[in-house]
C-alpha atoms as a PDB file:
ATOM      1  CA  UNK A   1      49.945-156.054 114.414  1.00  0.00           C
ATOM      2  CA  UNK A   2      50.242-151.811 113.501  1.00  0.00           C
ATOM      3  CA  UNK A   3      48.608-149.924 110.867  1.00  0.00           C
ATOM      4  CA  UNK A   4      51.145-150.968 108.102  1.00  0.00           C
ATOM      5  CA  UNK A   5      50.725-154.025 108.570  1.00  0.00           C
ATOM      6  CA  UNK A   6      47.044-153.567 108.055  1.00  0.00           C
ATOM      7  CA  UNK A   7      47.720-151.702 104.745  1.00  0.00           C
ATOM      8  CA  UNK A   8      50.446-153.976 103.469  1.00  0.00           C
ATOM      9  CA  UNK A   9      47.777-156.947 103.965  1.00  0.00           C
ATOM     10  CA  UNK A  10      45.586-155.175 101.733  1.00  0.00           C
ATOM     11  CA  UNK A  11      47.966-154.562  99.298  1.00  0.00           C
ATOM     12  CA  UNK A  12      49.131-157.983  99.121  1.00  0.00           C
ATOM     13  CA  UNK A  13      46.195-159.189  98.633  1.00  0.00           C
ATOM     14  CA  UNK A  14      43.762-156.526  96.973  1.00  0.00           C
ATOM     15  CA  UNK A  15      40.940-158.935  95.997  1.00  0.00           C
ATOM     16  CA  UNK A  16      38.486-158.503  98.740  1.00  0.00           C
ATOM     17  CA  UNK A  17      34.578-157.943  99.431  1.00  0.00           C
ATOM     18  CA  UNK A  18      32.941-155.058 100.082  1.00  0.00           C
ATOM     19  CA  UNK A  19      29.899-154.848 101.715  1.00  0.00           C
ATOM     20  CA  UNK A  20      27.316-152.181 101.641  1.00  0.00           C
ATOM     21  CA  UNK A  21      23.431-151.170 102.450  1.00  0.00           C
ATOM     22  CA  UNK A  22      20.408-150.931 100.556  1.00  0.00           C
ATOM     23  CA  UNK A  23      17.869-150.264 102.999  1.00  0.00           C
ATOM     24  CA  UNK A  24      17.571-152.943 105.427  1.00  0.00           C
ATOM     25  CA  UNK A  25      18.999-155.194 103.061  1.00  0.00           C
ATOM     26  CA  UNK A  26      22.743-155.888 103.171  1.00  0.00           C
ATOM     27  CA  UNK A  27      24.689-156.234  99.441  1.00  0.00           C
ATOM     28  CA  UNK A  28      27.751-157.820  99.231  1.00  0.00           C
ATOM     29  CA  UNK A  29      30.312-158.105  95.939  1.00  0.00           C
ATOM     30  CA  UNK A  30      33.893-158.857  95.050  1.00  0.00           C
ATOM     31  CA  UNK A  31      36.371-155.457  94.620  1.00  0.00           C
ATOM     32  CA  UNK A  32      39.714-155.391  93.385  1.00  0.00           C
ATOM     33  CA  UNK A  33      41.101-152.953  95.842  1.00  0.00           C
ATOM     34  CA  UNK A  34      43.361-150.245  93.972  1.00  0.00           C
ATOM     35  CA  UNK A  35      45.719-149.714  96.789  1.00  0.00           C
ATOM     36  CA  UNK A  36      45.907-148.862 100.316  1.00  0.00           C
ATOM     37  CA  UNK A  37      47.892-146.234 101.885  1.00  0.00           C
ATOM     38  CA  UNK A  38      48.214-143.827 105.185  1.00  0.00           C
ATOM     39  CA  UNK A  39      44.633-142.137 103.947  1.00  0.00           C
ATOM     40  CA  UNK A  40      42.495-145.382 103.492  1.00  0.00           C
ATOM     41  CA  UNK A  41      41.715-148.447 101.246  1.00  0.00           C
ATOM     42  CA  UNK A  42      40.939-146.531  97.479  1.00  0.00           C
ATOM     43  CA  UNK A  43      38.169-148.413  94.825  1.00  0.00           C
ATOM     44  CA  UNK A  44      37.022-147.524  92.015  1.00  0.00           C
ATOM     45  CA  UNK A  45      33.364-148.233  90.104  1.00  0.00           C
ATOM     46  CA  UNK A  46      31.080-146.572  87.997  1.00  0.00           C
ATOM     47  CA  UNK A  47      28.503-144.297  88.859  1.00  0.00           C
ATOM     48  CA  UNK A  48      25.989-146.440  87.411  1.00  0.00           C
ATOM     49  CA  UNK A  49      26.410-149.379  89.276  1.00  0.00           C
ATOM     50  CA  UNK A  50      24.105-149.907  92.716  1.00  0.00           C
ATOM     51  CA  UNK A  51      27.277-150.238  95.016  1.00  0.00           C
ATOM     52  CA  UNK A  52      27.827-146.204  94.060  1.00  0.00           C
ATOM     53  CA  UNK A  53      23.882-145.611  95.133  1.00  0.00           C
ATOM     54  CA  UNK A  54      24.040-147.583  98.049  1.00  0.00           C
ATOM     55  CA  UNK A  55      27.734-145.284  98.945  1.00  0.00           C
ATOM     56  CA  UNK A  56      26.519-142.151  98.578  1.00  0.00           C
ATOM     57  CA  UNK A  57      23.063-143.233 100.698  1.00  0.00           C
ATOM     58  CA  UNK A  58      24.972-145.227 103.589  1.00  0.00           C
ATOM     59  CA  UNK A  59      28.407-144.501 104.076  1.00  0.00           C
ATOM     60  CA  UNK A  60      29.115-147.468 105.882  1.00  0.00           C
ATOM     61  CA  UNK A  61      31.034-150.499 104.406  1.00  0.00           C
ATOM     62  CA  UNK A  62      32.981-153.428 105.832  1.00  0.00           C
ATOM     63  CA  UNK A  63      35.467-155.050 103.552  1.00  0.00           C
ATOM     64  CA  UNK A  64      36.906-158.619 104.097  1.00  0.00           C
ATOM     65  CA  UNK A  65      40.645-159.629 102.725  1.00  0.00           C
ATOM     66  CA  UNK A  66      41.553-162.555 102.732  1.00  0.00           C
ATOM     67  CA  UNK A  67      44.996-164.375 102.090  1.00  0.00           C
ATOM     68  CA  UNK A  68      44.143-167.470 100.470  1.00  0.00           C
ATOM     69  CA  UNK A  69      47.757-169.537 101.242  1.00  0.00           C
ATOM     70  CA  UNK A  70      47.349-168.676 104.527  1.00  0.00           C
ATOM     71  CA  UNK A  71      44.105-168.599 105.746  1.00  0.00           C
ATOM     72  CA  UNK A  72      44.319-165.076 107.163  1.00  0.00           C
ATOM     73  CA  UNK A  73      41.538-162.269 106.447  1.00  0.00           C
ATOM     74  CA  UNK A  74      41.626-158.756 107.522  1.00  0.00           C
ATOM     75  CA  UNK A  75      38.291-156.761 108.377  1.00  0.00           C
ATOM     76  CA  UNK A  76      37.776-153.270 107.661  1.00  0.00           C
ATOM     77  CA  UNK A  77      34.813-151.437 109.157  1.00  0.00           C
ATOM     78  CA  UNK A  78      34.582-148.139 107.817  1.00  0.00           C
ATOM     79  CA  UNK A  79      33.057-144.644 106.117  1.00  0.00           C
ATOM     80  CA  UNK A  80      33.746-144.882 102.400  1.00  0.00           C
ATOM     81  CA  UNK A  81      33.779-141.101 100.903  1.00  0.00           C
ATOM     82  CA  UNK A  82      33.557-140.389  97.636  1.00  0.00           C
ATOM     83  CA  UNK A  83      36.371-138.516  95.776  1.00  0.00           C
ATOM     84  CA  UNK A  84      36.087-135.767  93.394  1.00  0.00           C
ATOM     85  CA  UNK A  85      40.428-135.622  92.747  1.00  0.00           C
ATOM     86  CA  UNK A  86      40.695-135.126  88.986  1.00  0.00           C
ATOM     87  CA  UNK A  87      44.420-136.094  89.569  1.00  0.00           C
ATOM     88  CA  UNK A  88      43.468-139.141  91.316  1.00  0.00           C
ATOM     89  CA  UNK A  89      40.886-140.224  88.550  1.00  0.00           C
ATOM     90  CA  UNK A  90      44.147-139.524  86.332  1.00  0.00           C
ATOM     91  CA  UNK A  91      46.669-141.485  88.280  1.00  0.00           C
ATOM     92  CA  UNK A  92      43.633-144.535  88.302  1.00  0.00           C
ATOM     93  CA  UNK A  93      43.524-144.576  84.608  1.00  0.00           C
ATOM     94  CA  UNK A  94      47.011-144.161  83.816  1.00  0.00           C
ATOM     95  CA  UNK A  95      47.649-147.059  86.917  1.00  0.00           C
ATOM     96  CA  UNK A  96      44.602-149.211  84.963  1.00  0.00           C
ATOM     97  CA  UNK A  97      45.194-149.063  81.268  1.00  0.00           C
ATOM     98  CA  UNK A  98      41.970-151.215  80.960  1.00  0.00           C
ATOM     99  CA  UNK A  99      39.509-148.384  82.074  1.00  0.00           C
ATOM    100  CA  UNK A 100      40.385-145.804  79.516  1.00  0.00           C
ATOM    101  CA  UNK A 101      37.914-148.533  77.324  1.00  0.00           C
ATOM    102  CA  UNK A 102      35.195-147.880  79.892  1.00  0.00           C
ATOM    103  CA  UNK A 103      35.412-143.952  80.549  1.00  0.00           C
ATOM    104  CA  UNK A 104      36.213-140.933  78.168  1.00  0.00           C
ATOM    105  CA  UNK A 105      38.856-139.678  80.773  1.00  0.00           C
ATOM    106  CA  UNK A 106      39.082-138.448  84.294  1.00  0.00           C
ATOM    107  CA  UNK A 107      36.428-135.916  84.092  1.00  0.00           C
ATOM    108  CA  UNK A 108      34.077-138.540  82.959  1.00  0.00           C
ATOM    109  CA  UNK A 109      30.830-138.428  85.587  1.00  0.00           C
ATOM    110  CA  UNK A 110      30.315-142.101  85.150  1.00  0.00           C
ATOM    111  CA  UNK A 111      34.014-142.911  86.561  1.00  0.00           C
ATOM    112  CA  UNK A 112      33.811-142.901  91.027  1.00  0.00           C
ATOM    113  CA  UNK A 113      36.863-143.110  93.253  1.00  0.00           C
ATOM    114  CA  UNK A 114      36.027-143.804  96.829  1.00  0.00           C
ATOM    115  CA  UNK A 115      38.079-144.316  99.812  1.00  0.00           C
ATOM    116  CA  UNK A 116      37.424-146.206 103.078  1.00  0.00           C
ATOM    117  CA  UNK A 117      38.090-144.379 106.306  1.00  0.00           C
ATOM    118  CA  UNK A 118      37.700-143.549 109.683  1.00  0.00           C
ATOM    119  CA  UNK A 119      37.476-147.152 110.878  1.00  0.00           C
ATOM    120  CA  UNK A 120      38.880-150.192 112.142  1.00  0.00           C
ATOM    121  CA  UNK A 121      40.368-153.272 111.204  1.00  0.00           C
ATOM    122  CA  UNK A 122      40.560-156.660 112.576  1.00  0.00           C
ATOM    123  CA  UNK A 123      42.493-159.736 111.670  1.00  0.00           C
ATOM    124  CA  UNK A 124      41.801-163.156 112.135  1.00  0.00           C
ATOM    125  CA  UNK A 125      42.599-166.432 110.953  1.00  0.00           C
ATOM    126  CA  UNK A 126      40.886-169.884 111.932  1.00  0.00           C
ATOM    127  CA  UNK A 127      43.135-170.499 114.784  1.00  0.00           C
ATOM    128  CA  UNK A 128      41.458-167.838 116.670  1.00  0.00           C
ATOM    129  CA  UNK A 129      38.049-169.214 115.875  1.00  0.00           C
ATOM    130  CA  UNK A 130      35.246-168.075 117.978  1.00  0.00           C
ATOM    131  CA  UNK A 131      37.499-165.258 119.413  1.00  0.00           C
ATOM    132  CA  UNK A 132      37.282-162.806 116.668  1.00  0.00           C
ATOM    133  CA  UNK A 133      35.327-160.300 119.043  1.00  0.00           C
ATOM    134  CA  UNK A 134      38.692-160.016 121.354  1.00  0.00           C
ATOM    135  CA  UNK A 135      40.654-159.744 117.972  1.00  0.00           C
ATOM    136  CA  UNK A 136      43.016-156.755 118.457  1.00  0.00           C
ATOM    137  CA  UNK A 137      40.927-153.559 116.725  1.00  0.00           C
ATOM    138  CA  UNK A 138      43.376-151.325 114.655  1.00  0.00           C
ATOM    139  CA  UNK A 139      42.311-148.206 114.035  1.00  0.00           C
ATOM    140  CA  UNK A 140      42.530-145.979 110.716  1.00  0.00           C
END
């Protein structure tokens, strides 16, 4: 496994969970991923919600893929950072016709990009039960 095939995994299969902290406590929700490239894994949410809180207090996250006709799931350990691209927020709501309902436009404050990065991902499938901690660790 290399680094594309970590972000074509993701892309494939964009449904995922992301977890988070709030506290000591740990939070955990389904994302729809918006896409993955050479930079990270990009989401988006509102700056209402707790996930955005819990962000911008603890940058750490871990996101799980999985690939339900295979079995697979991919592991990202990361540093999700919070984007302030008005061109990104652009590209998201021209990409996601549904959000221009939900936010007045890309300058909106209630409409967050964030990006994971700096980390690590790990696949693993039940074949290689028990041995996920010698899973191969990519890094990105």
């Amino acid at each position: 496994m290399n680094i594309d095939d970590v972000y074509e995994f993701a892309n494939i299969n964009p449904l995922c969970y992301l977890a988070t902290a709030e506290g000591d406590q740990p939070r955990v929700r389904a994302f729809a991923m918006w896409y993955a490239t050479g930079k990270g894994f990009y989401f988006h949410t509102s700056t209402a919600k707790g996930v955005y809180r819990q962000i911008k207090a603890h940058p750490k996250v871990e996101v799980c893929f999985y690939a339900t006709q295979s079995g697979a799931m991919m592991r990202i350990t990361g540093e999700a950072k919070i984007l302030q691209d008005i061109d990104l927020k652009r590209k998201l709501l021209d990409d996601q016709e549904y959000l221009k309902q939900m936010f007045r436009g890309p300058e909106d404050p209630a409409l967050a990009i964030f990006r994971v990065q700096n980390g690590v991902a790990r696949f693993w499938t039940v074949a290689e039960n028990e041995k996920e901690r010698d899973s191969e660790k990519i890094s990105f």
